[in-house]
N, C-alpha and C. Protein backbone atom coordinates (compact mmCIF):
# COMPACT_ATOMS: atom_id res chain seq x y z
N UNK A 1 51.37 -60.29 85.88
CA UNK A 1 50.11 -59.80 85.32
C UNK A 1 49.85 -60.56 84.03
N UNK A 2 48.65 -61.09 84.07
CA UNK A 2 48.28 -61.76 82.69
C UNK A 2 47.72 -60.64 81.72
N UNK A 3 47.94 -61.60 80.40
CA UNK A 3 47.48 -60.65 79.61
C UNK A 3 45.93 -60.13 79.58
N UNK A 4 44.99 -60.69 79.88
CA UNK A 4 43.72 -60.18 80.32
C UNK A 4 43.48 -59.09 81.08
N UNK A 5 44.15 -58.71 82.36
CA UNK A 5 44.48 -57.90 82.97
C UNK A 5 45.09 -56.60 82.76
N UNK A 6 45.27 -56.89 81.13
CA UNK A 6 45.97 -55.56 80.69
C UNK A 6 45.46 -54.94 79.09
N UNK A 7 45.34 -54.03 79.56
CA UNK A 7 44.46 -53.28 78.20
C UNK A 7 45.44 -52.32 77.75
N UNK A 8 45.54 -51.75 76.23
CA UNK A 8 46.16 -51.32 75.90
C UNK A 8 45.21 -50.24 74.69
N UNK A 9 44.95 -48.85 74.74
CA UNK A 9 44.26 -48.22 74.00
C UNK A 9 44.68 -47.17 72.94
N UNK A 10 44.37 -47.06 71.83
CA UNK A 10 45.02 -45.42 71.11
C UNK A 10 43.50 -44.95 71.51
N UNK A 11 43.39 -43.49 71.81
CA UNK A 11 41.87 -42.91 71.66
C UNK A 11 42.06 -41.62 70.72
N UNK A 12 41.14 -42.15 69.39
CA UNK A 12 41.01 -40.49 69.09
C UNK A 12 39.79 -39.75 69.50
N UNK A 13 39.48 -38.80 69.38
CA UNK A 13 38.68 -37.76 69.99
C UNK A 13 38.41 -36.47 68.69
N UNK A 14 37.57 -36.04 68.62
CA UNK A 14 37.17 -34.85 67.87
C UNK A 14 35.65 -34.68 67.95
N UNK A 15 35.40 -33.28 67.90
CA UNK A 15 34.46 -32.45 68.19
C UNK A 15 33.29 -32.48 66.38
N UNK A 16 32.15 -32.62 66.93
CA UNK A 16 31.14 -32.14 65.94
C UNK A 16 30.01 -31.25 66.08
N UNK A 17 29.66 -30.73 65.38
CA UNK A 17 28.30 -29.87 65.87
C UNK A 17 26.91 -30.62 65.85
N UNK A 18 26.47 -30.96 67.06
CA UNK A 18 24.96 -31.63 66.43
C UNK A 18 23.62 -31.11 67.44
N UNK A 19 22.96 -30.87 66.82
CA UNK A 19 22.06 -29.43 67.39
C UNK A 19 22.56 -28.58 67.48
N UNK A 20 23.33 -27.80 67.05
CA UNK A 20 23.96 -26.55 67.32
C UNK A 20 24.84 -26.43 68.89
N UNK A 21 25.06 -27.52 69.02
CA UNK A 21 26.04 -27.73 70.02
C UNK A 21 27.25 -28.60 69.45
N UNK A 22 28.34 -28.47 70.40
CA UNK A 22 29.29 -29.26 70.39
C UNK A 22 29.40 -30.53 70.71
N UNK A 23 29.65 -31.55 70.17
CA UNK A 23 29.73 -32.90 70.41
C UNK A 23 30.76 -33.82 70.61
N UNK A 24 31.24 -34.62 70.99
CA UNK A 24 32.25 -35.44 71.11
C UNK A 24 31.86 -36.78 69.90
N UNK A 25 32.67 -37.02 69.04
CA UNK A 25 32.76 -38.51 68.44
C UNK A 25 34.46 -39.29 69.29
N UNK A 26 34.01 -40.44 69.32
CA UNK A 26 35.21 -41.07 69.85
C UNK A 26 35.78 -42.39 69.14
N UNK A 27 36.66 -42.69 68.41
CA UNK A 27 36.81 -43.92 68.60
C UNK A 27 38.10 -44.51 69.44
N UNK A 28 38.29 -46.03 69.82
CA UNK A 28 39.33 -46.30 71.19
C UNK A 28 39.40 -47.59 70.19
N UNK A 29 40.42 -47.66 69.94
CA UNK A 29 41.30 -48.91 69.24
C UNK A 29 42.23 -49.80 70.16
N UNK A 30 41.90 -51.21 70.09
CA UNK A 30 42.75 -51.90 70.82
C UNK A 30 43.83 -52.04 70.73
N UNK A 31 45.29 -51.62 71.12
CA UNK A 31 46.42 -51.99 70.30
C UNK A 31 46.76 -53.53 70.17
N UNK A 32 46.37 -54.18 71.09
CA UNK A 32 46.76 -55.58 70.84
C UNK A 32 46.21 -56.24 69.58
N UNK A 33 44.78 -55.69 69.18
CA UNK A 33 44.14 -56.66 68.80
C UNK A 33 43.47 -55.72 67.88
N UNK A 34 43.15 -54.86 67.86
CA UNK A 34 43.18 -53.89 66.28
C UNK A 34 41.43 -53.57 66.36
N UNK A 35 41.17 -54.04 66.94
CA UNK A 35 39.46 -54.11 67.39
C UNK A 35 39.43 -52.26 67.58
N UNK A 36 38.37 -52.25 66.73
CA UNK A 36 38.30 -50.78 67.28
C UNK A 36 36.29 -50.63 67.65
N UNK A 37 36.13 -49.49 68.28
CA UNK A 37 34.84 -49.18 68.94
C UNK A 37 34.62 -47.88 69.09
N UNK A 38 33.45 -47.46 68.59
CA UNK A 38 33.00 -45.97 68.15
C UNK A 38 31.69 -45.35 68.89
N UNK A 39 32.64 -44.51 69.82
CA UNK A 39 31.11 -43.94 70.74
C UNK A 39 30.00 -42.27 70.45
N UNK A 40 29.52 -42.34 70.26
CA UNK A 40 28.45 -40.79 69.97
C UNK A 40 29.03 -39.96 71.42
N UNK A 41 29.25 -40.29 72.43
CA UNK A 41 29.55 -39.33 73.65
C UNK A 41 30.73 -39.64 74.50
N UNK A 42 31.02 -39.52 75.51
CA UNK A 42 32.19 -39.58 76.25
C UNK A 42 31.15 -40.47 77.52
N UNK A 43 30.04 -40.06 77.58
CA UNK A 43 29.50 -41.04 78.57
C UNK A 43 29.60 -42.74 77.79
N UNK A 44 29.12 -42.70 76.77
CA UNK A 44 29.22 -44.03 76.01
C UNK A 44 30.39 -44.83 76.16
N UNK A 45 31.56 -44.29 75.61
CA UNK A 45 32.72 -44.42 75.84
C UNK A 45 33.18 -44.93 77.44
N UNK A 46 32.65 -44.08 78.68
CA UNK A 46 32.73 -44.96 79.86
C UNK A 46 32.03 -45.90 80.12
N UNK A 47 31.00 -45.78 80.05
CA UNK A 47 29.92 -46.84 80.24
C UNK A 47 30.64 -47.98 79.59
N UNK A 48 31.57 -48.13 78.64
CA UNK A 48 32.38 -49.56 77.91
C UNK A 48 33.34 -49.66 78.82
N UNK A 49 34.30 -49.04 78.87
CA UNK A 49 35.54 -49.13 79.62
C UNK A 49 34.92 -49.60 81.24
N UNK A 50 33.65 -49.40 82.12
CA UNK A 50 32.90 -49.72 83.16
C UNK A 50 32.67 -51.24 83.21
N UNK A 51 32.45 -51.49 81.43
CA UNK A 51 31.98 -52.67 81.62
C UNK A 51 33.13 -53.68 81.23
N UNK A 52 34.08 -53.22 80.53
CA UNK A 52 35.41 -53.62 80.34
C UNK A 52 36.20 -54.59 81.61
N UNK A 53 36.30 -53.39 82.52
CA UNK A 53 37.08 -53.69 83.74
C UNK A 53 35.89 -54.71 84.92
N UNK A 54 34.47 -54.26 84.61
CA UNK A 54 33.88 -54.44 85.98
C UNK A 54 33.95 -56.13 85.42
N UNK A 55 34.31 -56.83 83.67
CA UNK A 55 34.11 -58.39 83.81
C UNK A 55 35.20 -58.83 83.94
N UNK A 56 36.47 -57.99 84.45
CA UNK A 56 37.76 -58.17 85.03
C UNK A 56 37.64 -58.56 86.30
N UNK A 57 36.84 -57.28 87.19
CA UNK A 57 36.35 -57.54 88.72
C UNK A 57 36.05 -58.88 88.77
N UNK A 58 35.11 -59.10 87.85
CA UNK A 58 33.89 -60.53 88.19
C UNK A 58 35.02 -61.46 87.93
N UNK A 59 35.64 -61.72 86.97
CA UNK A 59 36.40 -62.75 87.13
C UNK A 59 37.42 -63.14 88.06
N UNK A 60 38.18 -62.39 88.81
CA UNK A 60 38.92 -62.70 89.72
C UNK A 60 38.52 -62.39 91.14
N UNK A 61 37.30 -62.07 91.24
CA UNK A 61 36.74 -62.17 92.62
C UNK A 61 36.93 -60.88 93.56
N UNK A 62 37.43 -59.60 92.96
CA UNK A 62 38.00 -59.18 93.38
C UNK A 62 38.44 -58.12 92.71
N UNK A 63 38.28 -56.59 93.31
CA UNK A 63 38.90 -55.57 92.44
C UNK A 63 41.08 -55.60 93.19
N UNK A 64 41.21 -54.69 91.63
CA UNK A 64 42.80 -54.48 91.79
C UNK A 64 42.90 -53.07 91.76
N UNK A 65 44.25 -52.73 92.65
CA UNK A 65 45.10 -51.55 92.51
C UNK A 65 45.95 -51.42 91.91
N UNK A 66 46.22 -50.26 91.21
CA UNK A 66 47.68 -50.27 89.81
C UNK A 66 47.99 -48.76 90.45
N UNK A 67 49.48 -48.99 90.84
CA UNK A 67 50.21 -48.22 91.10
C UNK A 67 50.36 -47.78 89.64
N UNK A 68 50.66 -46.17 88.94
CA UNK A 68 51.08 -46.21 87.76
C UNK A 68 52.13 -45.37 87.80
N UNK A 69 53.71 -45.82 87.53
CA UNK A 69 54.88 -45.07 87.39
C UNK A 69 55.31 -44.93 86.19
N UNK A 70 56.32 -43.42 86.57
CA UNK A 70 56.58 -42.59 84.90
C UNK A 70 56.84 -41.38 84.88
């Protein structure tokens, strides 16, 4: 497995009130590479990780399966 192929994340997560509702703030830090990225929702947050992997897809022609053991 190349290193492209492999992502490595810390995610923090915590709650805010906005409209008188509950909210999600997120940020997801790269561990490799210290890059960090800050989403308003949990949809936001996928919608990256979607687009993360899907220019993984595009590049190798091809989606992958990851067995994950542990």
């Amino acid at each position: 497995m190349s290193t492209s192929e492999y992502y490595s994340y810390l995610l923090r997560m915590w709650q805010v009130a906005a409209d008188d509702e509950p909210a999600w703030r997120i940020v997801l830090e790269n561990v490799q590479t210290s890059e960090k990225h800050g989403f308003a929702s949990l949809e936001e947050l996928l919608v990256y990780l979607r687009q993360v992997t899907a220019h993984e897809y595009d590049k190798s022609g091809k989606g992958s399966q990851t067995e994950v053991q542990g």
